[in-house]
C-alpha atoms as a PDB file:
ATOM      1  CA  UNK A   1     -75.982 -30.278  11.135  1.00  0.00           C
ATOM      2  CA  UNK A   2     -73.031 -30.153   8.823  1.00  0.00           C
ATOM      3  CA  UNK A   3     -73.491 -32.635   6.203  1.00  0.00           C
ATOM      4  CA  UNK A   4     -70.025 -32.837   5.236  1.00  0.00           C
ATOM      5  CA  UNK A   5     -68.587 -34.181   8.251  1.00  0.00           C
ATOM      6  CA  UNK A   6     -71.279 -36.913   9.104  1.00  0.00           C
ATOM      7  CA  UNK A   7     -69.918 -40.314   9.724  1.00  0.00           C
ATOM      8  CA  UNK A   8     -72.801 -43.132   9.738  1.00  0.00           C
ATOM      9  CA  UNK A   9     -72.851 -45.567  11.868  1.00  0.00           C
ATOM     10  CA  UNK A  10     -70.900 -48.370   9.880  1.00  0.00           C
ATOM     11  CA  UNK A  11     -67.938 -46.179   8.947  1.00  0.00           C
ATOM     12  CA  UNK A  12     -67.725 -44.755  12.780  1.00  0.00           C
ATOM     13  CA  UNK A  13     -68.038 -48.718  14.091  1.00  0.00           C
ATOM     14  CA  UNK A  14     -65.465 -49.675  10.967  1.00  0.00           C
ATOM     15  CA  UNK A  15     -63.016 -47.036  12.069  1.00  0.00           C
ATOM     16  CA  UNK A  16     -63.641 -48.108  15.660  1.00  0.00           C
ATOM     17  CA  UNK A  17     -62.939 -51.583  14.723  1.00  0.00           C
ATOM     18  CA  UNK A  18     -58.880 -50.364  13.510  1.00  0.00           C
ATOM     19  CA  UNK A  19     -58.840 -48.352  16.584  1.00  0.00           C
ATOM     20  CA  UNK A  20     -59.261 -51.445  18.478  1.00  0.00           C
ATOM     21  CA  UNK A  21     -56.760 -53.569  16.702  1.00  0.00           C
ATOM     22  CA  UNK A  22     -54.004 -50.679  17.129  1.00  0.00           C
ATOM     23  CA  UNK A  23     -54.522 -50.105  20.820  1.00  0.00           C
ATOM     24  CA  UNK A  24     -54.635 -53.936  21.488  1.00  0.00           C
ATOM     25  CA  UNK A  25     -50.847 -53.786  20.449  1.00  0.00           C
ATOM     26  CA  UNK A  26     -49.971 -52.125  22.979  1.00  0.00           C
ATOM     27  CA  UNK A  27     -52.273 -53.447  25.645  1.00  0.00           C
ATOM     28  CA  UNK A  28     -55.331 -51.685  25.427  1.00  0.00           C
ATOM     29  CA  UNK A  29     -58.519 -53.242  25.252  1.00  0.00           C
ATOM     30  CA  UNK A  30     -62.311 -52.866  25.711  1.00  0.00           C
ATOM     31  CA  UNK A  31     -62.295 -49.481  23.598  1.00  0.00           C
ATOM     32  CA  UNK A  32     -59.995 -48.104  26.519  1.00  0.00           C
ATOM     33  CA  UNK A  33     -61.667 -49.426  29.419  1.00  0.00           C
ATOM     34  CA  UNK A  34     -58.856 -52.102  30.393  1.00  0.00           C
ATOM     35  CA  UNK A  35     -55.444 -51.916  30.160  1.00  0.00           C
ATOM     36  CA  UNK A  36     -52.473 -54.517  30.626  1.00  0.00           C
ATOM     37  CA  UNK A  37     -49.622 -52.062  31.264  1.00  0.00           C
ATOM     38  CA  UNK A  38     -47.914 -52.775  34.181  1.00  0.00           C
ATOM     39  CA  UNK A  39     -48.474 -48.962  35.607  1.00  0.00           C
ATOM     40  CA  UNK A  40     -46.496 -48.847  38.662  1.00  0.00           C
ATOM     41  CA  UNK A  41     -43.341 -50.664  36.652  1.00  0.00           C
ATOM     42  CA  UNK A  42     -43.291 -47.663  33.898  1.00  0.00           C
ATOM     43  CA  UNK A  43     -42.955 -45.322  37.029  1.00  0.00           C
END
């Protein structure tokens, strides 16, 4: 394994975390799992 591009667990989860927050804007939720964009009104 290539030490220098290991990401522990509490820096993946914290990066997850602002992931989260930036796809919730624009109504994405559950890590990508549910949306709230009206699908058939954007085509």
């Amino acid at each position: 394994m290539n030490e220098r591009y290991w990401v522990d667990a509490q820096e993946a989860e914290r990066r997850r975390e602002t992931l989260d927050a930036q796809y919730a804007a624009v109504g994405v939720t559950d890590r990508g799992r549910t949306v709230a964009i009206d699908v058939a009104a954007a085509l």
